[in-house]
Each structure stands twice: as C-alpha cells, then as structure tokens.
PDB file of N, CA and C in Angstrom:
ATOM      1  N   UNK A   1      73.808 133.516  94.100  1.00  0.00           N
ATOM      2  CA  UNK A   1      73.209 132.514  94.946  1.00  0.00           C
ATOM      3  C   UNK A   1      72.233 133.209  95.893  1.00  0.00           C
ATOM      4  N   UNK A   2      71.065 132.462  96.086  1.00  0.00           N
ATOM      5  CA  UNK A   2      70.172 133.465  96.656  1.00  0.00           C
ATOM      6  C   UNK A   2      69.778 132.930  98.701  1.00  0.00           C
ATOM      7  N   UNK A   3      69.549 133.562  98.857  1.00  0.00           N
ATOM      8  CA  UNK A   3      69.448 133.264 100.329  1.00  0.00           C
ATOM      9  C   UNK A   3      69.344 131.210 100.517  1.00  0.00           C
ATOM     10  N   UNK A   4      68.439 130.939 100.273  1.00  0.00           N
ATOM     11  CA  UNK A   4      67.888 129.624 100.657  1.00  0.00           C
ATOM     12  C   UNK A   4      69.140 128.567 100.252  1.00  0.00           C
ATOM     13  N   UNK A   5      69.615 129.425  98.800  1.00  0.00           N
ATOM     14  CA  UNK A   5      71.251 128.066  98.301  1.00  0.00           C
ATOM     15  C   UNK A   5      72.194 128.707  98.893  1.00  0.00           C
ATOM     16  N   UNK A   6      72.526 129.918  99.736  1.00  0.00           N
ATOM     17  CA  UNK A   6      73.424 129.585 100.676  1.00  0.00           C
ATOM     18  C   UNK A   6      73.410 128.977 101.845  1.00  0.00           C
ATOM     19  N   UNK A   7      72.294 128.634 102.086  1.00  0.00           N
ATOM     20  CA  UNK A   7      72.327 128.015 103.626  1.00  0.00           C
ATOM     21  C   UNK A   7      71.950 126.968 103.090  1.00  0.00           C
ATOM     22  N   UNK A   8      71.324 126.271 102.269  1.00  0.00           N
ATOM     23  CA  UNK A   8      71.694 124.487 101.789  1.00  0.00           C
ATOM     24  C   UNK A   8      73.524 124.100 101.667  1.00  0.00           C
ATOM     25  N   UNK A   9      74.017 125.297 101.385  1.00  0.00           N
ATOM     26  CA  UNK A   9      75.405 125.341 100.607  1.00  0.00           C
ATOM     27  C   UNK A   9      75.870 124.905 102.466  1.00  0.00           C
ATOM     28  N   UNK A  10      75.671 126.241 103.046  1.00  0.00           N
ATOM     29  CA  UNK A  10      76.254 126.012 104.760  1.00  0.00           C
ATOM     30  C   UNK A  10      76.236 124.245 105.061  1.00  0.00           C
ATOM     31  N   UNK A  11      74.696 124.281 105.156  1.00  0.00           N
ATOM     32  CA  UNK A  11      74.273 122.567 105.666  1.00  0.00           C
ATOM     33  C   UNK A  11      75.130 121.965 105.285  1.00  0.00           C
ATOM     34  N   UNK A  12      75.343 121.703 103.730  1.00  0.00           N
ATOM     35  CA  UNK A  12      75.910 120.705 103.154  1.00  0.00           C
ATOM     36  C   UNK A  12      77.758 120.600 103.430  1.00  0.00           C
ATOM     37  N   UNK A  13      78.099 121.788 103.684  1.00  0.00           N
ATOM     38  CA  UNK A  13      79.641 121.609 103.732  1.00  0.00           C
ATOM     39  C   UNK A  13      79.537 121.307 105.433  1.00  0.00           C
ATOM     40  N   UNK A  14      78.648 121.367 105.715  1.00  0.00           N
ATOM     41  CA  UNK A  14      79.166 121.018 107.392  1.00  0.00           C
ATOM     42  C   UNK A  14      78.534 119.759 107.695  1.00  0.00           C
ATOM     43  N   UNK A  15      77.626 118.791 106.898  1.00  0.00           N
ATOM     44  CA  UNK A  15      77.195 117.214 106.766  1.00  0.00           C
ATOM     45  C   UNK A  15      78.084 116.565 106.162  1.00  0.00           C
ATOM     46  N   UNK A  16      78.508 116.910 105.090  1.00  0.00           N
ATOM     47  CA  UNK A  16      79.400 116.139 104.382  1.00  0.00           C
ATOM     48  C   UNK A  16      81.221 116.683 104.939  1.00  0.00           C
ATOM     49  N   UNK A  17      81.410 115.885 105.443  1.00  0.00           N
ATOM     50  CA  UNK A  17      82.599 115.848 105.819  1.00  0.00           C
ATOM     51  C   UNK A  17      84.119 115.407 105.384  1.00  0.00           C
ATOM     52  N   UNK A  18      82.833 114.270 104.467  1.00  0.00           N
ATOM     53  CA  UNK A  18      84.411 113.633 103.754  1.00  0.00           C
ATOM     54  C   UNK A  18      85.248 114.662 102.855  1.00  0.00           C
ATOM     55  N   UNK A  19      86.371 114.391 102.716  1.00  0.00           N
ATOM     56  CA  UNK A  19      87.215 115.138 101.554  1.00  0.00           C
ATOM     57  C   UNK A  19      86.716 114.742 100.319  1.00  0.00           C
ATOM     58  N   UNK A  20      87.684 115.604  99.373  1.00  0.00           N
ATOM     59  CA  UNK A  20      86.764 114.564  97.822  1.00  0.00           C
ATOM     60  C   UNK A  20      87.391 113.574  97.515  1.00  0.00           C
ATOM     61  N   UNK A  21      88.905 113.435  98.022  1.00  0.00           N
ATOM     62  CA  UNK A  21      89.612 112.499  98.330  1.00  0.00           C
ATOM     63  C   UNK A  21      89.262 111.220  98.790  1.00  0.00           C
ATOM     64  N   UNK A  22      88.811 111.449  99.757  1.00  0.00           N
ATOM     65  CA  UNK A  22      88.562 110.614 100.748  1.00  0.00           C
ATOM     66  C   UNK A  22      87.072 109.917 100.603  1.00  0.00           C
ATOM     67  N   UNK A  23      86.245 110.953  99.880  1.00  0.00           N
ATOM     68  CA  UNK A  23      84.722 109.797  99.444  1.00  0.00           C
ATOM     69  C   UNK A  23      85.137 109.546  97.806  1.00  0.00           C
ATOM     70  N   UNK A  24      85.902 109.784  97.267  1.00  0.00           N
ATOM     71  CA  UNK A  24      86.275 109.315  96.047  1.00  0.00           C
ATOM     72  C   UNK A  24      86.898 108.044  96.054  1.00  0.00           C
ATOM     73  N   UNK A  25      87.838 107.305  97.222  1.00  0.00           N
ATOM     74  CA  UNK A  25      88.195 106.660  97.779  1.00  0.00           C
ATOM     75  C   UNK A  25      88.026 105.823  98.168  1.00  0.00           C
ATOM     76  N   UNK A  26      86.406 105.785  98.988  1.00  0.00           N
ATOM     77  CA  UNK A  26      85.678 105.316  99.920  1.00  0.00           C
ATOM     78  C   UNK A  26      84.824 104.484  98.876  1.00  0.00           C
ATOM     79  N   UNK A  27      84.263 105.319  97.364  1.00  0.00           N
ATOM     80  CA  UNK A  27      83.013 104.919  96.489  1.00  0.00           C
ATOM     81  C   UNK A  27      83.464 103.734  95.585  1.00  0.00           C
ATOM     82  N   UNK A  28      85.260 103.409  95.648  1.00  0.00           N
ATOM     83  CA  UNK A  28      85.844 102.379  95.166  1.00  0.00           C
ATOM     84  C   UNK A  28      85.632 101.132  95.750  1.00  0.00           C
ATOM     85  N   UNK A  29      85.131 101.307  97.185  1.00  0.00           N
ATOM     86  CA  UNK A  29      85.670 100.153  98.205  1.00  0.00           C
ATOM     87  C   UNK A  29      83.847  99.081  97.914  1.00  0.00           C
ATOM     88  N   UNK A  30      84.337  97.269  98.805  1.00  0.00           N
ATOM     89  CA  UNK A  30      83.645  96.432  98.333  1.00  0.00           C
ATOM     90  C   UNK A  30      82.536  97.068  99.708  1.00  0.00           C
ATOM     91  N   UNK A  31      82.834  97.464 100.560  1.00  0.00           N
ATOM     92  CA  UNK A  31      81.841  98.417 101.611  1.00  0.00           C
ATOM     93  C   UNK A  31      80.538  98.926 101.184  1.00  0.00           C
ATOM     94  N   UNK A  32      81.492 100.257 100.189  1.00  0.00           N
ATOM     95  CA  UNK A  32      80.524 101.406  99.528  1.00  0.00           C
ATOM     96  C   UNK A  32      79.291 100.626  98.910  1.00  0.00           C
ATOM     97  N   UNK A  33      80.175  99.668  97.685  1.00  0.00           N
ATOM     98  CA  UNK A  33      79.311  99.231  97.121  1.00  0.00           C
ATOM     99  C   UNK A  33      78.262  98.035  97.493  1.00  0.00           C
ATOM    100  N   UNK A  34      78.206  97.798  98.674  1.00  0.00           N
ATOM    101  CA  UNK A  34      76.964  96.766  99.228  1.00  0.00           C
ATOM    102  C   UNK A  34      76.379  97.571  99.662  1.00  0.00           C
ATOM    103  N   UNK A  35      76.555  98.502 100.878  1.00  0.00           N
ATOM    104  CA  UNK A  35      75.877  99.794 101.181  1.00  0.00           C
ATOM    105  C   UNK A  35      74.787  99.851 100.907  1.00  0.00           C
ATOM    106  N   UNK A  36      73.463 100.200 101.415  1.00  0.00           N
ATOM    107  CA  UNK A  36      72.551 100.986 100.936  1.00  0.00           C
ATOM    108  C   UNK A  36      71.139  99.849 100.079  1.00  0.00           C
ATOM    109  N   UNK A  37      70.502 100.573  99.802  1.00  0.00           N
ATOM    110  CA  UNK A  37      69.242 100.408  98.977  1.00  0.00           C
ATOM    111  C   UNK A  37      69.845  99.892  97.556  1.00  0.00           C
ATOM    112  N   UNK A  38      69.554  98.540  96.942  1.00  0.00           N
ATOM    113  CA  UNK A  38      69.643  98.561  95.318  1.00  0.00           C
ATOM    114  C   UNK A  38      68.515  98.298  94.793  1.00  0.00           C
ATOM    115  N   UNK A  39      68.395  99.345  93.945  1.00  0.00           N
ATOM    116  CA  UNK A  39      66.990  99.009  93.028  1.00  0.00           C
ATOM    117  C   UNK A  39      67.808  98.076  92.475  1.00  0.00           C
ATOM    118  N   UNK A  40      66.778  96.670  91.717  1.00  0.00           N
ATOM    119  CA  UNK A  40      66.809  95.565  90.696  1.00  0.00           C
ATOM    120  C   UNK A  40      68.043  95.294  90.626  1.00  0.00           C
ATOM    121  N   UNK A  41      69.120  94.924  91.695  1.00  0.00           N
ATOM    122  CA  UNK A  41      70.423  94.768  91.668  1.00  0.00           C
ATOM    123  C   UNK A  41      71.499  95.389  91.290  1.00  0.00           C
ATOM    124  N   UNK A  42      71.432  96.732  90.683  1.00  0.00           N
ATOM    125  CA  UNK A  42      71.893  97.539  90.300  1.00  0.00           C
ATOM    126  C   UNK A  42      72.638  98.292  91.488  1.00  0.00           C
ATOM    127  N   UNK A  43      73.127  99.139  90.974  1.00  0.00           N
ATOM    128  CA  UNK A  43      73.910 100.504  92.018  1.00  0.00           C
ATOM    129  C   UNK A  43      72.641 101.423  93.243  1.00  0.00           C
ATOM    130  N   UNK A  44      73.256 100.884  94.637  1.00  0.00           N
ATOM    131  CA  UNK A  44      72.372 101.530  95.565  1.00  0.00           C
ATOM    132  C   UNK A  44      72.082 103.210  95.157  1.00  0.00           C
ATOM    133  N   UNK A  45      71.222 103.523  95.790  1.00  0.00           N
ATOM    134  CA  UNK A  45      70.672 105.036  95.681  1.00  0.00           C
ATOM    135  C   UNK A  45      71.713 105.745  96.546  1.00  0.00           C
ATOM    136  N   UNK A  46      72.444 105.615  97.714  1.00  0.00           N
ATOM    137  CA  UNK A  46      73.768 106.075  98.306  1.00  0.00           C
ATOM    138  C   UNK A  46      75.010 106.322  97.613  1.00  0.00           C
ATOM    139  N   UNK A  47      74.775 105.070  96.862  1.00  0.00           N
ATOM    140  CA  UNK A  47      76.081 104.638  95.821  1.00  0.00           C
ATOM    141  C   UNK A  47      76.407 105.996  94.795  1.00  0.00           C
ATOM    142  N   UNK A  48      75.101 105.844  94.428  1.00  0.00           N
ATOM    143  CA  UNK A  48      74.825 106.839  93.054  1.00  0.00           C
ATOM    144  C   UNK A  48      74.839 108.413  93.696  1.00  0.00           C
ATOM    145  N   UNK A  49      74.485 108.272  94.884  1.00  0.00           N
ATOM    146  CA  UNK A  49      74.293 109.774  95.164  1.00  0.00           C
ATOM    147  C   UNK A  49      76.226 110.488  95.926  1.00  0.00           C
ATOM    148  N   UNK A  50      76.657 109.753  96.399  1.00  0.00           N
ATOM    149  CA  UNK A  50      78.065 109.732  96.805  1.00  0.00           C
ATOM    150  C   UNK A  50      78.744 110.181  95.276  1.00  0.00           C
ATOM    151  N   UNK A  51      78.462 109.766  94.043  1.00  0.00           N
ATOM    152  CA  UNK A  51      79.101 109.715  92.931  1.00  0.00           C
ATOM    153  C   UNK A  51      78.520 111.004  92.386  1.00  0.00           C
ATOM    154  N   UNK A  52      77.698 111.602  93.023  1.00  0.00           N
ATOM    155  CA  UNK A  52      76.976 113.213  92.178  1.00  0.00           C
ATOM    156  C   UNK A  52      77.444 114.509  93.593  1.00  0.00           C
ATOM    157  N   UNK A  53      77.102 113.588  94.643  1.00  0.00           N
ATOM    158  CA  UNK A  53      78.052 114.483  96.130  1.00  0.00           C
ATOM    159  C   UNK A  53      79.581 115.192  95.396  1.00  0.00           C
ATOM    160  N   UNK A  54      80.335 114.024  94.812  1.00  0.00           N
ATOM    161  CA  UNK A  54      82.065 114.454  94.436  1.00  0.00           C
ATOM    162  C   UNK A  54      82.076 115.204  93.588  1.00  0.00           C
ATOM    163  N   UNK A  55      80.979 114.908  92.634  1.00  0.00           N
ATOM    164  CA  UNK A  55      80.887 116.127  91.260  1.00  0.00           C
ATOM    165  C   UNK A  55      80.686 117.753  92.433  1.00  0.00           C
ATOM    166  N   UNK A  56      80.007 117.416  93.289  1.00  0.00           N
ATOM    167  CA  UNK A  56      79.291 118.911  93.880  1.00  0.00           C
ATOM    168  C   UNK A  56      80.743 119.729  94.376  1.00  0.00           C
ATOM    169  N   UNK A  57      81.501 118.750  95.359  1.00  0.00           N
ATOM    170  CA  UNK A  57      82.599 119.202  95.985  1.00  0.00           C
ATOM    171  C   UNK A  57      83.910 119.447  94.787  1.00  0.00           C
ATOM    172  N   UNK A  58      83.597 118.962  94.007  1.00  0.00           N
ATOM    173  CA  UNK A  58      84.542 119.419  92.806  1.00  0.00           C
ATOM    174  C   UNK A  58      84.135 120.537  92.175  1.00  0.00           C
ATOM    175  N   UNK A  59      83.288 121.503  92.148  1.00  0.00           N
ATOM    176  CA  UNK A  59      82.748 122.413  91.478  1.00  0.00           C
ATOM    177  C   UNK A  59      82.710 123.932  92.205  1.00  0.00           C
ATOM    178  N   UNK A  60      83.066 124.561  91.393  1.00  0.00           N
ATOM    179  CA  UNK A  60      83.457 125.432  92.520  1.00  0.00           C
ATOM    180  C   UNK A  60      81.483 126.360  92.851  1.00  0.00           C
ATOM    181  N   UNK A  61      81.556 126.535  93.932  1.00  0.00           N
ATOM    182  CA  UNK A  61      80.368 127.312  94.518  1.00  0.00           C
ATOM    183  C   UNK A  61      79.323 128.313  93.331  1.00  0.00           C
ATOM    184  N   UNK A  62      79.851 129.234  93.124  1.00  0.00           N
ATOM    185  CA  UNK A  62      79.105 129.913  92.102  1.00  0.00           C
ATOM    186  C   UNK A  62      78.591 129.273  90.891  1.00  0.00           C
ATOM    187  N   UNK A  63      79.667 128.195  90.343  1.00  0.00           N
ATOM    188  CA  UNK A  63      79.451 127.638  88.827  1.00  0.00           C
ATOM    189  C   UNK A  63      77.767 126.147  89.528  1.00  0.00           C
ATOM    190  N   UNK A  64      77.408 126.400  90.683  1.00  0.00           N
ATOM    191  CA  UNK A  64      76.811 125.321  91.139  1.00  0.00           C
ATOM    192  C   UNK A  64      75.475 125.434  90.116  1.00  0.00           C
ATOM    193  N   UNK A  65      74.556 124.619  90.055  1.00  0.00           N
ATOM    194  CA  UNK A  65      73.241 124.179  89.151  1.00  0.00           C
ATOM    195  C   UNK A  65      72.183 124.583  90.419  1.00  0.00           C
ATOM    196  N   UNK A  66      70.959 124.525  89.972  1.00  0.00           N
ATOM    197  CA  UNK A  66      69.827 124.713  90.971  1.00  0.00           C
ATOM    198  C   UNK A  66      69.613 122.973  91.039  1.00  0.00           C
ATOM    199  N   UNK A  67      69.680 122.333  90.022  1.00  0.00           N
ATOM    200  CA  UNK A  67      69.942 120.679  89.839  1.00  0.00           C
ATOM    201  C   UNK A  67      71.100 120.161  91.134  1.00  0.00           C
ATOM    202  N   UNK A  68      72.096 120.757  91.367  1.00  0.00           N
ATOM    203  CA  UNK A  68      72.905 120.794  92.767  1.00  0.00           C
ATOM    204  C   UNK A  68      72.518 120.905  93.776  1.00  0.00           C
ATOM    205  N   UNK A  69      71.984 122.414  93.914  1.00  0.00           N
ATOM    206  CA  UNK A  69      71.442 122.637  94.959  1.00  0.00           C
ATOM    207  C   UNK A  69      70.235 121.443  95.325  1.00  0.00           C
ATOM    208  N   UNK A  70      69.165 121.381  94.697  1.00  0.00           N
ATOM    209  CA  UNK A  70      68.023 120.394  94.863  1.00  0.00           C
ATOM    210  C   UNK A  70      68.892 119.238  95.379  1.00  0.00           C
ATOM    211  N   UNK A  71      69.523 118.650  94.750  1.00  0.00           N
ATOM    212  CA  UNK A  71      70.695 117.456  95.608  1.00  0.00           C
ATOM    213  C   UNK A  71      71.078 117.864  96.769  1.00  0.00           C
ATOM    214  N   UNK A  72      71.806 118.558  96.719  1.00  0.00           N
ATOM    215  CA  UNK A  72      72.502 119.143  98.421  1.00  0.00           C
ATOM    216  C   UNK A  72      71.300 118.876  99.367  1.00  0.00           C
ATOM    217  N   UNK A  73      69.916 119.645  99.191  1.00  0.00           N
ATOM    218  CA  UNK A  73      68.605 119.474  99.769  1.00  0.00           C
ATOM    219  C   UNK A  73      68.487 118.196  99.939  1.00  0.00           C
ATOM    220  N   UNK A  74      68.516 117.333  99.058  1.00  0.00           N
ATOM    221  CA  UNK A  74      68.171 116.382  99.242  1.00  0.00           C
ATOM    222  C   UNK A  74      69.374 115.287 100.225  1.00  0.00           C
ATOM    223  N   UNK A  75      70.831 115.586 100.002  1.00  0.00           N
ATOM    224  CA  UNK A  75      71.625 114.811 100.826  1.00  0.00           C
ATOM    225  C   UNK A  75      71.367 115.684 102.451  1.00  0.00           C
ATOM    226  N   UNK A  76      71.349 116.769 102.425  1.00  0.00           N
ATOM    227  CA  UNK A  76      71.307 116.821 103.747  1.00  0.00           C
ATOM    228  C   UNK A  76      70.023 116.344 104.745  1.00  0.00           C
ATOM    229  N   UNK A  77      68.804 116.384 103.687  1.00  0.00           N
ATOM    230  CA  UNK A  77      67.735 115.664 104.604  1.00  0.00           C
ATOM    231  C   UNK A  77      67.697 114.041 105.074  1.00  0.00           C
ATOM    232  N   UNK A  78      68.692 113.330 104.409  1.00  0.00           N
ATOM    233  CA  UNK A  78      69.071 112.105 104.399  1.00  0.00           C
ATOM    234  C   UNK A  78      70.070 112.017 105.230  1.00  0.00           C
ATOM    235  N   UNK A  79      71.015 112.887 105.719  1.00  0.00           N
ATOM    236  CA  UNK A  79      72.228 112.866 106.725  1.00  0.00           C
ATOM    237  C   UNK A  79      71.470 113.186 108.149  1.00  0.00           C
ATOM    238  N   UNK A  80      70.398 114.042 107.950  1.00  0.00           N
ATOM    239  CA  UNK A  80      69.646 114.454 109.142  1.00  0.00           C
ATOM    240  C   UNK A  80      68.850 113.359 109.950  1.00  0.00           C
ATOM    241  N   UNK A  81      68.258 112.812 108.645  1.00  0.00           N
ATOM    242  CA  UNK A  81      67.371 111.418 109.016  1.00  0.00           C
ATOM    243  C   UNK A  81      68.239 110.673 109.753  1.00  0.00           C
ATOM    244  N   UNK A  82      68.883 110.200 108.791  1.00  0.00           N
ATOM    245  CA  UNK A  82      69.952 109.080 109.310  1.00  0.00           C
ATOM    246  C   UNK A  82      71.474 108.984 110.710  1.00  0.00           C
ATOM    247  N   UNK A  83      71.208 110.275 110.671  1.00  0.00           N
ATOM    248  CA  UNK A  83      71.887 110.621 112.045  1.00  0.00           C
ATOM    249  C   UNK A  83      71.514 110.378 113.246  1.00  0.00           C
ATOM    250  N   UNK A  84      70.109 111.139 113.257  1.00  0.00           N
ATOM    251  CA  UNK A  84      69.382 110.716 114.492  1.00  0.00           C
ATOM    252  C   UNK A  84      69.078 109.147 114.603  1.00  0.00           C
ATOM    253  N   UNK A  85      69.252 108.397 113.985  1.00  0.00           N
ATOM    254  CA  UNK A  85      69.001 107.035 113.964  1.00  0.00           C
ATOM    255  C   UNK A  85      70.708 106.087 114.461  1.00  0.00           C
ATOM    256  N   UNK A  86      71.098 106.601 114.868  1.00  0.00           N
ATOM    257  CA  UNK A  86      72.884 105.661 115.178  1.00  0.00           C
ATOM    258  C   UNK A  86      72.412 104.771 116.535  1.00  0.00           C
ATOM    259  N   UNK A  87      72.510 103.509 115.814  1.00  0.00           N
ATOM    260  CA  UNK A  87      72.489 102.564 116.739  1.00  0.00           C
ATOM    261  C   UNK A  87      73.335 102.343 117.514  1.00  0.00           C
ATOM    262  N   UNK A  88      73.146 101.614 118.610  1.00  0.00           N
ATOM    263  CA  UNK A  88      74.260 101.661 120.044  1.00  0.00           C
ATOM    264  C   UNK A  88      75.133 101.214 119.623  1.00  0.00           C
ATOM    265  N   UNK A  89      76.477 101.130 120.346  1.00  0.00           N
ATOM    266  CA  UNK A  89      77.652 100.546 120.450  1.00  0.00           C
ATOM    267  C   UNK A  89      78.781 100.913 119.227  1.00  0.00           C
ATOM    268  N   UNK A  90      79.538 100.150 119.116  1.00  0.00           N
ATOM    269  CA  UNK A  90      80.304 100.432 118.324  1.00  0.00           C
ATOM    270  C   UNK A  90      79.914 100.555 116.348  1.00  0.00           C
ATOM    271  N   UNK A  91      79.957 101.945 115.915  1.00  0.00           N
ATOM    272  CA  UNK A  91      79.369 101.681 114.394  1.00  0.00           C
ATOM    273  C   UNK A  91      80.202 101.874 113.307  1.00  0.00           C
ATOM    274  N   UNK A  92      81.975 101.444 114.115  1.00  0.00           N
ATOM    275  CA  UNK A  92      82.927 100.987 113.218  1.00  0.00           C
ATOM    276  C   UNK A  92      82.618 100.858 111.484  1.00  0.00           C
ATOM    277  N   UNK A  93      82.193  99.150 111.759  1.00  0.00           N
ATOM    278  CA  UNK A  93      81.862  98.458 110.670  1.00  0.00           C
ATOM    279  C   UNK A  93      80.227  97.866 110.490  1.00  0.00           C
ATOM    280  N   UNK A  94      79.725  99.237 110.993  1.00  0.00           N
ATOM    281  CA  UNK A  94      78.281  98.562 110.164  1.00  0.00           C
ATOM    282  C   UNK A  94      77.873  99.237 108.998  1.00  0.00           C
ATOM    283  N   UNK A  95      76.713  98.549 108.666  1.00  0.00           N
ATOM    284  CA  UNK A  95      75.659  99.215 107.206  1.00  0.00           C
ATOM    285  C   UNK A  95      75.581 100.564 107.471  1.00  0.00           C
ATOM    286  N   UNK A  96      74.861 100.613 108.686  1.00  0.00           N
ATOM    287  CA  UNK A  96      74.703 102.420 108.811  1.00  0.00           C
ATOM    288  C   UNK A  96      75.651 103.390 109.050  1.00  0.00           C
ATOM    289  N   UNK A  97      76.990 103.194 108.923  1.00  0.00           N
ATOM    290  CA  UNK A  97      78.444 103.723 109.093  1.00  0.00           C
ATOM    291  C   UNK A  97      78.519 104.099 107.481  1.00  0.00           C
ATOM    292  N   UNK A  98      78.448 102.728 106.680  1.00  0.00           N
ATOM    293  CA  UNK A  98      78.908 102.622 105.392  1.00  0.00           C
ATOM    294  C   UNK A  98      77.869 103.757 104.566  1.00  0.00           C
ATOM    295  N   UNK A  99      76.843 103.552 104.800  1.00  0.00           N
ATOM    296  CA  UNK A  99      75.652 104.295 104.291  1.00  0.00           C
ATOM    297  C   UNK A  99      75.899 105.650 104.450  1.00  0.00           C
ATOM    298  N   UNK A 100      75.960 106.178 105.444  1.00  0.00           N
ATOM    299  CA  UNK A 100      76.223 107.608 105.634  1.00  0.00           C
ATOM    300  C   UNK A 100      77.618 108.047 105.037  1.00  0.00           C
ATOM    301  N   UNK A 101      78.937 107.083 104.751  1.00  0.00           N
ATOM    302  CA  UNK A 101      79.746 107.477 103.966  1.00  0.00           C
ATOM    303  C   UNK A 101      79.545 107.312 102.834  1.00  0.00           C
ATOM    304  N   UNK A 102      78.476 106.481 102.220  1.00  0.00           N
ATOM    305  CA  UNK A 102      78.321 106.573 100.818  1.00  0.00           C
ATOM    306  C   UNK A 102      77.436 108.359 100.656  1.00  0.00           C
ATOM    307  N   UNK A 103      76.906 108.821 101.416  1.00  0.00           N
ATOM    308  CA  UNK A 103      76.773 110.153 101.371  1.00  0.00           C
ATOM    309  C   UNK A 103      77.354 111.116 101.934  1.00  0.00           C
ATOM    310  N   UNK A 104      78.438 110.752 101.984  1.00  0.00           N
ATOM    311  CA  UNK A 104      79.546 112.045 102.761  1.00  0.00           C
ATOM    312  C   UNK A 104      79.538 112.337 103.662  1.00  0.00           C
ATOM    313  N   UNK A 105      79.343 111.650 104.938  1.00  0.00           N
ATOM    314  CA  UNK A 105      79.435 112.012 105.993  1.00  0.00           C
ATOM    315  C   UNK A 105      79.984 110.826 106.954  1.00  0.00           C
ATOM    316  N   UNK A 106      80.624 110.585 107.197  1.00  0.00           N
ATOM    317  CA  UNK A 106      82.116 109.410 108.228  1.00  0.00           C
ATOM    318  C   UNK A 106      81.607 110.045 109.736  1.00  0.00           C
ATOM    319  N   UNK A 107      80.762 109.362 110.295  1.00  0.00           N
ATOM    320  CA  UNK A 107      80.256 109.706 111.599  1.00  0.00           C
ATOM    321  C   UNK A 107      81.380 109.841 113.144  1.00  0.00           C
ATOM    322  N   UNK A 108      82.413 108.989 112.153  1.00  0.00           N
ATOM    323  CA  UNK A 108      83.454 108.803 113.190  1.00  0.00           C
ATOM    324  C   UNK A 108      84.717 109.933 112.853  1.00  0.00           C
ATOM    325  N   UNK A 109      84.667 110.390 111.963  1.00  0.00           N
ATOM    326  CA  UNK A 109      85.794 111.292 111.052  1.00  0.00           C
ATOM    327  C   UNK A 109      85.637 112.463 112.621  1.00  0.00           C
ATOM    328  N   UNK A 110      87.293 112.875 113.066  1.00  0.00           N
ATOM    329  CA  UNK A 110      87.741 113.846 113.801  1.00  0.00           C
ATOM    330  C   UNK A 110      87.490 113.287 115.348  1.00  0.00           C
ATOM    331  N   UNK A 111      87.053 112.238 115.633  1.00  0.00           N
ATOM    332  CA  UNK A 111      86.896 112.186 116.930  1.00  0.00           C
ATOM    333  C   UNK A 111      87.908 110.404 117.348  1.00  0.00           C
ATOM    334  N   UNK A 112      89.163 110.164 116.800  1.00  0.00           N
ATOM    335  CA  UNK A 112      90.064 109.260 116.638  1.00  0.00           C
ATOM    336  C   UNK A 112      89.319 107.911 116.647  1.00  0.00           C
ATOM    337  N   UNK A 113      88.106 108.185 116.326  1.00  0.00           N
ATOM    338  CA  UNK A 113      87.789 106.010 116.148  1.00  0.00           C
ATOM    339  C   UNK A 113      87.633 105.954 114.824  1.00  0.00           C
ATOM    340  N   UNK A 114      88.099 106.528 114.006  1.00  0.00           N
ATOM    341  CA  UNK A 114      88.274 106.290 112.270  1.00  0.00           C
ATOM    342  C   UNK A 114      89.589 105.946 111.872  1.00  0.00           C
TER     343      UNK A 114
END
C-alpha cells in the first residue's frame, strides 16, 4: 500500500464508524432505503454505496483493490461534505442522519443520543 492508500485507509476507518454489523443492519431498514438520491426509482447512490462500504470493511487491508481505494476517496469526500452541512437541532430522525448512515458514518454513534 503506498503512501496516499494509507492515509485514504486512515480517513476512512475514522469516517466510517459504523460496525459491519451495524451498517449491514442499518442497509436492511425502510430508513436506509428512502435515504438519499434515486436515480429512475431505483436504489439511491448512498444505498448502493453503504452496500460496497461493507464489502470494504469485510476485506482485510492488504487484499484491498485500487477500485476500493478510489471508493474510500470517494466516501470520505462525501462524509466531509456532508458533515459540515448538519442542520440545527435535533438530527435523530432526519434524511441527513439516514444519509450519512447509508455511508457509514452515525453522526450520533458514541456520544449517547443513538
């Protein structure tokens, strides 16, 4: 792994938070699946990317793809975006709660409002 895919590798295990458990879990629920962007009614782009996130966290580090890595790149610039964007008040049960767990990251996970 060469300099640049270990520190996508860093980013990504410290954005994505969920377990694989726990977004494997999450990608079942009627939540996940409204979530997000759907092209032509189909499966949101969150949806689909949460479902290639679990393949990543299931794989062990070395056996990873440059096809991975480019993903990882790509989920963490989307956790970055979408972070700085948390609307006021409580984001329990909104879209942008659900959204960011359809990409691995539970904004509320470790700080007891989950």
């Amino acid at each position: 792994m060469d300099e640049q895919q270990e520190q996508t590798w860093q980013e990504f295990r410290e954005l994505v938070t969920m377990r694989p458990s726990e977004l494997a879990k999450w990608l079942e629920t009627e939540e996940s699946l409204s979530a997000g962007q759907h092209k032509d009614g189909g499966e949101s782009t969150g949806h689909s990317s949460g479902r290639r996130i679990l393949g990543i966290l299931r794989t062990r580090k070395d056996d990873l793809t440059d096809a991975d890595h480019q993903h990882m790149r790509k989920v963490v610039g989307y956790l970055r975006r979408h972070l700085a964007q948390r609307p006021d008040g409580d984001v329990r049960d909104t879209r942008w709660r659900h959204s960011l767990m359809n990409w691995g990251h539970d904004p509320l996970a470790g700080n007891g409002d989950s």
